[in-house]
C-alpha atoms as a PDB file:
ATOM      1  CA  UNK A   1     166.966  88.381 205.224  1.00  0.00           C
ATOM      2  CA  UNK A   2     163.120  89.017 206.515  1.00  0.00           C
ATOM      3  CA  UNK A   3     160.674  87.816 204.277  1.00  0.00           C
ATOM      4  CA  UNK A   4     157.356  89.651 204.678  1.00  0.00           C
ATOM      5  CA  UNK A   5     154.018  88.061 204.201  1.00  0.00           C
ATOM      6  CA  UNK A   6     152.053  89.382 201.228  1.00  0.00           C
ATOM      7  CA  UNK A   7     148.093  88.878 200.329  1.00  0.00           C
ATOM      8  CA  UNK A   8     145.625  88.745 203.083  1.00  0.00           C
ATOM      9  CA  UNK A   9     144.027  86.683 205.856  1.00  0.00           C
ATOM     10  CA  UNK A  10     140.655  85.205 205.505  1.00  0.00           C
ATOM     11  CA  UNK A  11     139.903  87.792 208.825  1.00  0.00           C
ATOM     12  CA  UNK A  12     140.800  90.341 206.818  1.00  0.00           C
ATOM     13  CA  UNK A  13     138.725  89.209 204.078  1.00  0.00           C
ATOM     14  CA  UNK A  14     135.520  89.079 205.947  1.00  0.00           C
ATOM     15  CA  UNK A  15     135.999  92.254 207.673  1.00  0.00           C
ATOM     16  CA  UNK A  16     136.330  94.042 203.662  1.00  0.00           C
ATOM     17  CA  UNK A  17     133.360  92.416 202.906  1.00  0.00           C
ATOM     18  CA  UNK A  18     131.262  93.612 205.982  1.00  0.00           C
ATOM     19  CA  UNK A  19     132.045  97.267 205.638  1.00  0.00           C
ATOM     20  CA  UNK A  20     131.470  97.152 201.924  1.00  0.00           C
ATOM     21  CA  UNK A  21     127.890  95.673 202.264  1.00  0.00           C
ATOM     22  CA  UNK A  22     127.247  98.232 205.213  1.00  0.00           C
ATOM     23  CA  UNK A  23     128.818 101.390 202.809  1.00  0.00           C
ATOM     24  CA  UNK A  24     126.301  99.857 199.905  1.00  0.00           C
ATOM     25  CA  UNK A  25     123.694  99.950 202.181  1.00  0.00           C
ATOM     26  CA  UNK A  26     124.103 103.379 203.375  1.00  0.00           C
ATOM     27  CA  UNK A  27     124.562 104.524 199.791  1.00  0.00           C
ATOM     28  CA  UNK A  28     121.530 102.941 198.450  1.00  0.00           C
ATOM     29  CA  UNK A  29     119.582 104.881 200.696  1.00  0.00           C
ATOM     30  CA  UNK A  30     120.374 108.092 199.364  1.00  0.00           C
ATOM     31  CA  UNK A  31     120.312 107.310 195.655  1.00  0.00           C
ATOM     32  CA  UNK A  32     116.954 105.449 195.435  1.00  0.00           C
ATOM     33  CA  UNK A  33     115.207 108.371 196.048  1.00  0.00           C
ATOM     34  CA  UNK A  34     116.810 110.401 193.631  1.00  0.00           C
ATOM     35  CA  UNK A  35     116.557 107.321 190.730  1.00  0.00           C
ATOM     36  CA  UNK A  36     113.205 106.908 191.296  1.00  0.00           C
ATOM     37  CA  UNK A  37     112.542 110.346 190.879  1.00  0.00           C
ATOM     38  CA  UNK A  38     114.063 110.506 187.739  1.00  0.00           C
ATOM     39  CA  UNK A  39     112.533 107.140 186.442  1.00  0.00           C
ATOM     40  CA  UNK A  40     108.992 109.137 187.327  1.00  0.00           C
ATOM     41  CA  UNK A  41     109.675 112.163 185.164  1.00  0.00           C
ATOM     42  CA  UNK A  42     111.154 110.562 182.215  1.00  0.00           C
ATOM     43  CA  UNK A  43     107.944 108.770 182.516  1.00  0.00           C
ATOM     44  CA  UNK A  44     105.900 111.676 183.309  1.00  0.00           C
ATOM     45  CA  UNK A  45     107.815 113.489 180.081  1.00  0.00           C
ATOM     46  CA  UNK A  46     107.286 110.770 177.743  1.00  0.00           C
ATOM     47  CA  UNK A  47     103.372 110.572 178.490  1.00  0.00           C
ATOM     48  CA  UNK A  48     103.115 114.388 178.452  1.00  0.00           C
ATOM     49  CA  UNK A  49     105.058 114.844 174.631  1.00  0.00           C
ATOM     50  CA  UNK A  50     102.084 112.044 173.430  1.00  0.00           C
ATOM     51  CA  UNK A  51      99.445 114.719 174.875  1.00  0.00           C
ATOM     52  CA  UNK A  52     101.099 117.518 173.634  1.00  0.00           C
ATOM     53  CA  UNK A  53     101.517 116.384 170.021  1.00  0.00           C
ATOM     54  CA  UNK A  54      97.708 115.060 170.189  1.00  0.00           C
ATOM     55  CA  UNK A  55      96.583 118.412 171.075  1.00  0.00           C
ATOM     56  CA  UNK A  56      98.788 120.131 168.532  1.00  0.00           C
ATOM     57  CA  UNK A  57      98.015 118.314 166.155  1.00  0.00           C
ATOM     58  CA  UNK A  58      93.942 119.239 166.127  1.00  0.00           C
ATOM     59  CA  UNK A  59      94.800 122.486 166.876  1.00  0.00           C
ATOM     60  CA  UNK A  60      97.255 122.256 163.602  1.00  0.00           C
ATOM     61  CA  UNK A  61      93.458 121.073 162.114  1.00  0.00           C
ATOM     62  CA  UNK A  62      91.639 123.756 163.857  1.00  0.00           C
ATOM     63  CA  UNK A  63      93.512 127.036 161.830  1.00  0.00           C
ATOM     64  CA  UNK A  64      92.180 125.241 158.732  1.00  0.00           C
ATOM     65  CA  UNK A  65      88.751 124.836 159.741  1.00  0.00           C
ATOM     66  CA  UNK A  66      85.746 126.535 157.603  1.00  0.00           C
ATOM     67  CA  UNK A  67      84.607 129.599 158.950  1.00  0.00           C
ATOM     68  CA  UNK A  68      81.934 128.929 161.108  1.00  0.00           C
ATOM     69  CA  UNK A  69      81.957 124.962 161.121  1.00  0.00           C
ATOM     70  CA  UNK A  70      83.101 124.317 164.289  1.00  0.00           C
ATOM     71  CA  UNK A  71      80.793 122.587 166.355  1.00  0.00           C
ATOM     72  CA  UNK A  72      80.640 120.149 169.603  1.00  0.00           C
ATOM     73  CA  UNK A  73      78.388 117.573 170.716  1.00  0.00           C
ATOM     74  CA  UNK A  74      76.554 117.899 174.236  1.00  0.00           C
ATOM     75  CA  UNK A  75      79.003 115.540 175.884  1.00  0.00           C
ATOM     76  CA  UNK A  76      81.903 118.027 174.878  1.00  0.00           C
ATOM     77  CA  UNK A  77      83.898 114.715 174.101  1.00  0.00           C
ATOM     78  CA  UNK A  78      83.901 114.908 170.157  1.00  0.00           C
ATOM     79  CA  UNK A  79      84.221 117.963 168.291  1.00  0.00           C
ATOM     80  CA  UNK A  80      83.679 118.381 164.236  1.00  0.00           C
ATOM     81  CA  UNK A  81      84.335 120.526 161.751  1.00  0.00           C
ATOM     82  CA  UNK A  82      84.763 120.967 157.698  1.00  0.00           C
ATOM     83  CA  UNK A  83      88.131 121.052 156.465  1.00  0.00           C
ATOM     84  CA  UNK A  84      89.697 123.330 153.965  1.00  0.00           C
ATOM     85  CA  UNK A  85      92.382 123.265 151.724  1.00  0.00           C
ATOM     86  CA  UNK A  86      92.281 126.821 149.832  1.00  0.00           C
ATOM     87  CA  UNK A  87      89.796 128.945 148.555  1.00  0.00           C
ATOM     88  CA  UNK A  88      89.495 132.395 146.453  1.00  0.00           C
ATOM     89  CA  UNK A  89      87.505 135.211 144.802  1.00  0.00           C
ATOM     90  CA  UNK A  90      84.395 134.749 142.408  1.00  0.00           C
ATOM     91  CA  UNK A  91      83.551 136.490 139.503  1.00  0.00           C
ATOM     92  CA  UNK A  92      80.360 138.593 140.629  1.00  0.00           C
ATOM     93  CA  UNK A  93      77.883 140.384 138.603  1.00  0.00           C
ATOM     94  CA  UNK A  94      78.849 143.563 140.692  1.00  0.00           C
ATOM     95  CA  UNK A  95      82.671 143.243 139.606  1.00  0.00           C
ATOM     96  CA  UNK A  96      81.467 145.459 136.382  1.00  0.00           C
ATOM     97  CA  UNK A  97      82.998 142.770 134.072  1.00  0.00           C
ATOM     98  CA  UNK A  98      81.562 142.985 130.787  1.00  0.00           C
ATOM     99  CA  UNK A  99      82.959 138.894 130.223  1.00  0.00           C
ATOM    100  CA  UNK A 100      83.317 136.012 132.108  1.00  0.00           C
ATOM    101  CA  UNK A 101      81.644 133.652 133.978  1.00  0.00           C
ATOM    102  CA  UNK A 102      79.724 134.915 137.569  1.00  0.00           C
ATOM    103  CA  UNK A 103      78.702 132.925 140.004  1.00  0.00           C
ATOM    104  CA  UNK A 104      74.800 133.050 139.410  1.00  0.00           C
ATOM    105  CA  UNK A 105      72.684 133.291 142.107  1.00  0.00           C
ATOM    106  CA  UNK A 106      69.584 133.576 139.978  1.00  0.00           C
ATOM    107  CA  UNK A 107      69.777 130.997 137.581  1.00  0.00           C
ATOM    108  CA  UNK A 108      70.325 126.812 137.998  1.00  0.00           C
ATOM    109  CA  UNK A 109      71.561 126.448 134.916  1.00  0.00           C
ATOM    110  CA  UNK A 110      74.333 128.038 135.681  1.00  0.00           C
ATOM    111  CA  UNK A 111      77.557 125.910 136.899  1.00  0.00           C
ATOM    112  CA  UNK A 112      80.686 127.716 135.908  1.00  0.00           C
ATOM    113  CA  UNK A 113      81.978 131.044 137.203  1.00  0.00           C
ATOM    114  CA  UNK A 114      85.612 132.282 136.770  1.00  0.00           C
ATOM    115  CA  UNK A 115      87.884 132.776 139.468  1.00  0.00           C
ATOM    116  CA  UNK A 116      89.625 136.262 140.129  1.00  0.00           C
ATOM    117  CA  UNK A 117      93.230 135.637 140.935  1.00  0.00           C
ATOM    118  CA  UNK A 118      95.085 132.120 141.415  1.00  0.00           C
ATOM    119  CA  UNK A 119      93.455 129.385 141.197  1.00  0.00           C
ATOM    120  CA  UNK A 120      93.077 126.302 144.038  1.00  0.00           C
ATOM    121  CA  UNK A 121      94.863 123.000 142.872  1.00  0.00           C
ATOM    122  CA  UNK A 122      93.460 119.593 142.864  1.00  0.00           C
ATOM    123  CA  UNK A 123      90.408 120.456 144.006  1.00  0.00           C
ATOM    124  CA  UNK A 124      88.030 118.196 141.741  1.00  0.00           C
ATOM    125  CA  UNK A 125      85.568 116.169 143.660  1.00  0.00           C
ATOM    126  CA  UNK A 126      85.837 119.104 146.941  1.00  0.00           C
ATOM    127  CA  UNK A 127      82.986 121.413 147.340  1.00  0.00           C
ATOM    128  CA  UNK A 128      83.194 125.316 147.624  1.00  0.00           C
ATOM    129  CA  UNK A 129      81.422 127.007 150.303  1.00  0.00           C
ATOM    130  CA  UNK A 130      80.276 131.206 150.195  1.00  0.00           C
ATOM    131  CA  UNK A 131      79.788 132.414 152.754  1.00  0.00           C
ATOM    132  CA  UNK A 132      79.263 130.066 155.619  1.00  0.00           C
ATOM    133  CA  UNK A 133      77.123 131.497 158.823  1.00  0.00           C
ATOM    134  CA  UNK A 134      77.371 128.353 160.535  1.00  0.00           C
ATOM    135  CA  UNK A 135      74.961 125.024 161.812  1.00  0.00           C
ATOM    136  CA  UNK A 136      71.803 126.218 162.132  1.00  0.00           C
ATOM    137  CA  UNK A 137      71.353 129.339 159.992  1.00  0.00           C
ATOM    138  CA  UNK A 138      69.734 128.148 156.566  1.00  0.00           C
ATOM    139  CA  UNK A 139      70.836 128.510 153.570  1.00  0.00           C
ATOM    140  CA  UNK A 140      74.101 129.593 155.033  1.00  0.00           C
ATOM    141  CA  UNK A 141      74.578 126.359 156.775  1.00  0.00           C
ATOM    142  CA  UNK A 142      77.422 124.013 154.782  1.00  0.00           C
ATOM    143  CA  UNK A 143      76.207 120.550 156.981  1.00  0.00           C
ATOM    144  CA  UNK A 144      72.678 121.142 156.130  1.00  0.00           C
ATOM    145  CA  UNK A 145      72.216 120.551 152.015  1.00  0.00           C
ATOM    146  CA  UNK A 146      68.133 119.364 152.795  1.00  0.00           C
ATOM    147  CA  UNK A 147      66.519 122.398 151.141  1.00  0.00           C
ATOM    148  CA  UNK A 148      69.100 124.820 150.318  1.00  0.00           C
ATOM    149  CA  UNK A 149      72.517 125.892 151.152  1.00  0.00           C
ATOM    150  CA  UNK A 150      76.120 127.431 150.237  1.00  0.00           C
ATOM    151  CA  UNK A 151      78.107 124.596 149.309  1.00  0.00           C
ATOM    152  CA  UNK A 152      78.668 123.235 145.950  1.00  0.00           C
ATOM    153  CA  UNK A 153      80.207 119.671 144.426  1.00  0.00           C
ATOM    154  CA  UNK A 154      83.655 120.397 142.158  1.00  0.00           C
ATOM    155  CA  UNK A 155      82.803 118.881 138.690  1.00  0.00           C
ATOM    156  CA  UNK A 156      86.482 120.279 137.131  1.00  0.00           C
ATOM    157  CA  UNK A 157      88.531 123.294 136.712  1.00  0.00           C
ATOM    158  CA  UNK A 158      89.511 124.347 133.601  1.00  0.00           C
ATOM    159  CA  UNK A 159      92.294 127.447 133.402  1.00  0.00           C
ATOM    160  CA  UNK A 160      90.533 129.754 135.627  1.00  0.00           C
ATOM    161  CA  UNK A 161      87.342 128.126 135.449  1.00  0.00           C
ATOM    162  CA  UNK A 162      85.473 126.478 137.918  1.00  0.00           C
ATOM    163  CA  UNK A 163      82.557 124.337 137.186  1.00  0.00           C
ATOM    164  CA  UNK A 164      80.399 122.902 139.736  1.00  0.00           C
ATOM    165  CA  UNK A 165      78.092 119.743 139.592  1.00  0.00           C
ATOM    166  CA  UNK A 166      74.861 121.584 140.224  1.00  0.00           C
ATOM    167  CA  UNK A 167      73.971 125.430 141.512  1.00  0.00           C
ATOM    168  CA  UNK A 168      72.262 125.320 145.059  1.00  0.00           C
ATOM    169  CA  UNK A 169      72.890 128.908 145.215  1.00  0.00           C
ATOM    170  CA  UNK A 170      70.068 129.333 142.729  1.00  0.00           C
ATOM    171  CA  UNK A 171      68.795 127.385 145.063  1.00  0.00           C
ATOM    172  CA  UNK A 172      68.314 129.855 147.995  1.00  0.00           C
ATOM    173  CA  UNK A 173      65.476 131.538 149.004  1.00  0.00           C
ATOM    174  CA  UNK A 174      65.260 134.711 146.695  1.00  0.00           C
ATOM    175  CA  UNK A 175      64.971 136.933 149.819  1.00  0.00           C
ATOM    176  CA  UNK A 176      67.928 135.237 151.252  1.00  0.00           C
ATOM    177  CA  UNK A 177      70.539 134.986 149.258  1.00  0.00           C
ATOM    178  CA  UNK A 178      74.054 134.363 150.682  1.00  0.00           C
ATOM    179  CA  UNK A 179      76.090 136.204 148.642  1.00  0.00           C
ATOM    180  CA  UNK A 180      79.871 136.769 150.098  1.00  0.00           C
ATOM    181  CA  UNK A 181      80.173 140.715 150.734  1.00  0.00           C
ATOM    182  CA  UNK A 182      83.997 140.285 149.809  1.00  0.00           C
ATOM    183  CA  UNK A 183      83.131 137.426 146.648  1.00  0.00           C
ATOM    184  CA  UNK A 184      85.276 135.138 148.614  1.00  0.00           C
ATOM    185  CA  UNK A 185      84.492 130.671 148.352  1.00  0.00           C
ATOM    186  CA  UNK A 186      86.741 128.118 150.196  1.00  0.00           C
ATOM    187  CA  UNK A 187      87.294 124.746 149.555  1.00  0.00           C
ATOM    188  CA  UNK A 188      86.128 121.886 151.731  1.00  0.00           C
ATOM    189  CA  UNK A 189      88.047 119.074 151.330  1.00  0.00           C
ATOM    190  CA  UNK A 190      85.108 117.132 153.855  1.00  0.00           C
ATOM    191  CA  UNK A 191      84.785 116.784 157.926  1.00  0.00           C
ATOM    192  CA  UNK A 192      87.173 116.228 160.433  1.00  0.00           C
ATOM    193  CA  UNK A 193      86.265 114.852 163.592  1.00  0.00           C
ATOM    194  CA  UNK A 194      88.337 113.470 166.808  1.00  0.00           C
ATOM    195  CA  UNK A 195      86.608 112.375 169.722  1.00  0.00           C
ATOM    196  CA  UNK A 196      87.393 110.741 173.038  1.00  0.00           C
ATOM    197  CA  UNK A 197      86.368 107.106 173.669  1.00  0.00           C
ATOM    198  CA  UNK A 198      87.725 103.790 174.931  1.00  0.00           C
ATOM    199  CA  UNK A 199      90.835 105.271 176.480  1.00  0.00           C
ATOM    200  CA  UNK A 200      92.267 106.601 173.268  1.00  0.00           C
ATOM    201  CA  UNK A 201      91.980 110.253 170.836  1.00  0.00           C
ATOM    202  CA  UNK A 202      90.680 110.124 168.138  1.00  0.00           C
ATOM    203  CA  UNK A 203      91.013 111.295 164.592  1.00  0.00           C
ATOM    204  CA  UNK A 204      88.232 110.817 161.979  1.00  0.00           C
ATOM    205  CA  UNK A 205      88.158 112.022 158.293  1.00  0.00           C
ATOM    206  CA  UNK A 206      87.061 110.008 154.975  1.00  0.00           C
ATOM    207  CA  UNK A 207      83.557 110.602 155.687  1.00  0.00           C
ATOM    208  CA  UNK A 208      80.024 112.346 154.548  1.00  0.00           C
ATOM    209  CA  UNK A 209      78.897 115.483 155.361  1.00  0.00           C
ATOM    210  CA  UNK A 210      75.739 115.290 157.525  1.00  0.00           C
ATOM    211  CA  UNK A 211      73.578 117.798 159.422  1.00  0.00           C
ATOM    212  CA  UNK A 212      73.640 116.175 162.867  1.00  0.00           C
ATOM    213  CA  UNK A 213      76.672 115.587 164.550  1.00  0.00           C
ATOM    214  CA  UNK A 214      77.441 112.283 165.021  1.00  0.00           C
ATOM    215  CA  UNK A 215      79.857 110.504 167.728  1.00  0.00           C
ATOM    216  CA  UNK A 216      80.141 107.649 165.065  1.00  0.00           C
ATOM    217  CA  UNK A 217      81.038 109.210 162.188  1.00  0.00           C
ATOM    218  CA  UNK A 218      82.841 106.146 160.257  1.00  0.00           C
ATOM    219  CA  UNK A 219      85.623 106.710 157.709  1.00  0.00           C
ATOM    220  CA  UNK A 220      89.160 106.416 158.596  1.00  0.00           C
ATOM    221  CA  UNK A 221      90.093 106.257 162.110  1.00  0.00           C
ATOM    222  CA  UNK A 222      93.321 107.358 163.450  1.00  0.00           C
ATOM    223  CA  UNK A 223      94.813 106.920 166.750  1.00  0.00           C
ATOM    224  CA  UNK A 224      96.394 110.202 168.066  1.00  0.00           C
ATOM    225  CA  UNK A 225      96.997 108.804 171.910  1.00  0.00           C
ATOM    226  CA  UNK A 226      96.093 105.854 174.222  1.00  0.00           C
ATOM    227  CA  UNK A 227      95.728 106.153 177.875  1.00  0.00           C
ATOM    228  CA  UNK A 228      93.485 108.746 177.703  1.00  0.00           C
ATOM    229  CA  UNK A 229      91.509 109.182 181.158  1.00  0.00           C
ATOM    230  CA  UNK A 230      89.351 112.204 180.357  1.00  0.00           C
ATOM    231  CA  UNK A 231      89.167 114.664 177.704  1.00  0.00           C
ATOM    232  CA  UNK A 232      86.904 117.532 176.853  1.00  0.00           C
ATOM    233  CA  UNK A 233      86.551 119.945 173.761  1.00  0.00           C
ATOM    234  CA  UNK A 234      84.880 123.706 174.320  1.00  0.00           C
ATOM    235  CA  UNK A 235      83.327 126.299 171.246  1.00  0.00           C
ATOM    236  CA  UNK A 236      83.287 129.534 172.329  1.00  0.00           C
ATOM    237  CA  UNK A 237      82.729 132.267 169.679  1.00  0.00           C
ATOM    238  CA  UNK A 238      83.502 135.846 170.536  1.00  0.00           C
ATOM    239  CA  UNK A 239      81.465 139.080 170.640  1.00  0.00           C
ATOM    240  CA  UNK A 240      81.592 139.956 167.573  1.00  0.00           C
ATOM    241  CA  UNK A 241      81.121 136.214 166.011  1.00  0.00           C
ATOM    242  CA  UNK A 242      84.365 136.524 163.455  1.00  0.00           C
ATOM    243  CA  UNK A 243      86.415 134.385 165.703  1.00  0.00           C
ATOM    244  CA  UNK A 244      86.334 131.741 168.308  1.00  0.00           C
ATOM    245  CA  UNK A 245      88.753 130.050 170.817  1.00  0.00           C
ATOM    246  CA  UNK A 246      88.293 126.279 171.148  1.00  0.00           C
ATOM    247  CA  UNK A 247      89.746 124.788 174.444  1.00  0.00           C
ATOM    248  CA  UNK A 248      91.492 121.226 174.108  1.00  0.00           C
ATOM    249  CA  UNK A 249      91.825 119.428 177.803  1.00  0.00           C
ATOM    250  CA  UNK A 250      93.041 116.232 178.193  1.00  0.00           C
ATOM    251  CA  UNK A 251      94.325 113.577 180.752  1.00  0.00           C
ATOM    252  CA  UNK A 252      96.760 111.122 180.177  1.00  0.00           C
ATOM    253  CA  UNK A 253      97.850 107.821 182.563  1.00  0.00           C
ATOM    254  CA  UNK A 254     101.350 105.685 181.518  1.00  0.00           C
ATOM    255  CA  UNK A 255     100.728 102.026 181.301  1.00  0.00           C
ATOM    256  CA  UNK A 256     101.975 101.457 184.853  1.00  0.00           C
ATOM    257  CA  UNK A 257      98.847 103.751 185.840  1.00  0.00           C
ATOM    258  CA  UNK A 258     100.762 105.115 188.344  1.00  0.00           C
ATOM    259  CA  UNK A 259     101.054 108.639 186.549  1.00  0.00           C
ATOM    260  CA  UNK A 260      99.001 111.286 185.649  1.00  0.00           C
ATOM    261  CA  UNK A 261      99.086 114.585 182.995  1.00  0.00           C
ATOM    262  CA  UNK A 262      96.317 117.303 182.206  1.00  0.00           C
ATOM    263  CA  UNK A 263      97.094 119.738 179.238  1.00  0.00           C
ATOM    264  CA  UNK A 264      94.880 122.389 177.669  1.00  0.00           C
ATOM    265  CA  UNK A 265      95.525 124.397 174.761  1.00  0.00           C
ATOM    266  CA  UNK A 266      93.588 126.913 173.481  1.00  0.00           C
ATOM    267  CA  UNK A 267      92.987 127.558 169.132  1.00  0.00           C
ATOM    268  CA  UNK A 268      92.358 130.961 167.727  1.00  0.00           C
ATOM    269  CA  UNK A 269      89.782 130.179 164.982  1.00  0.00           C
ATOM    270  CA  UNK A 270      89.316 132.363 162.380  1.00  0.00           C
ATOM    271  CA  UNK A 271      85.162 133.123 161.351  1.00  0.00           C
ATOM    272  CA  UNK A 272      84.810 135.692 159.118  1.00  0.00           C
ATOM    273  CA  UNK A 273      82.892 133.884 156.255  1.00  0.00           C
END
């Protein structure tokens, strides 16, 4: 009987080797490309989802914003603006009501008016602003509270009465008063601001309203994204001044600094007062 040989020789096992390390080679070539590539979008997509919730997320803001409040400082890195939470119809002495409580814009003495429909919850220690023209245009300007103006500190509600901690309506010139064509107030729960500095966004609330804008506005700080290279905030309020669009760029690096993303996204912003 033959007996055959089984296994291999050391030749043999040499020569496996060698063409497996030159097939690895080859193969390496052709896949590095391709895992690299994909290593550099998944890093590309994970940099560009942290822009693109930032910038949702003041634009979210934004659609709440009080008529009108939307401003920007010169360096078009910080942008500010009053925040609502609700808002409703006044009582007015040109409703024909024979009872209730108006709004008086005659008399400081006056703090509660009723409000026409449902009311706005929690809304003790907010303001209400009528009729807000924007920065600038006394008494119709809800930063500026120096002289006279159109917002108002919450004392309490009670049923469907409001009561407010003084009347700076009164206040107003008598050839100037602000009243709302429509009777309509919103509630400012106080300003929002997010600015671009030191490589991250942003977010700023928790603090007092103030006439000039400021890029160090204090209260609570929240961090919206790091790795920011540039950003830049725009106003621009249309023709007919009821609404604006406010453009949101921004530039983001991953922490290799090896990639790059720009976004913008534009925010409808409603201004009639």
């Amino acid at each position: 009987m033959i007996k055959f040989q089984r296994g291999f020789t050391l030749v043999e096992a040499v020569v496996a080797i060698v063409i497996t390390g030159i097939v690895a080679a080859m193969v390496s070539m052709f896949i590095r490309v391709p895992i690299q590539q994909y290593m550099d979008a998944e890093s590309r997509a994970a940099i560009t989802d942290v822009a693109d919730t930032a910038l949702r997320r003041v634009g979210r803001d934004l659609r709440l914003a009080l008529p009108n409040s939307v401003r920007v400082d010169l360096s078009g890195k910080y942008i500010e603006f009053l925040m609502t939470s609700g808002g409703g119809r006044y009582l007015a002495e040109d409703d024909g009501v024979a009872v209730g409580n108006v709004l008086d814009f005659m008399d400081g003495t006056k703090m509660t008016f009723d409000v026409l429909g449902p009311v706005p919850l929690n809304v003790a220690g907010n303001d209400i602003v009528v009729y807000n023209l924007g920065p600038g245009i006394t008494p119709a300007d809800a930063y500026d509270c120096g002289t006279s103006c159109n917002r108002a500190a919450i004392f309490g509600v009670a049923g469907n009465t409001l009561t407010m901690a003084s009347n700076p309506f009164a206040a107003q010139p008598a050839d100037q008063k602000m009243r709302s064509p429509s009777h309509r107030f919103q509630v400012v729960t106080g300003p929002v601001s997010y600015g671009c500095a030191g490589g991250t966004l942003t977010r700023y609330s928790g603090y007092a309203i103030a006439a000039a804008q400021s890029t160090t506005p204090g209260g609570t700080a929240s961090v919206l994204a790091t790795g920011v290279t540039d950003c830049s905030f725009s106003y621009a309020p249309l023709v007919n001044q009821r609404s604006a669009l406010v453009g949101l760029w921004i530039q983001l690096q991953n922490a290799a600094g090896d990639e790059f993303i720009t976004l913008f996204h534009q925010v409808h912003v409603d201004n009639s007062p």
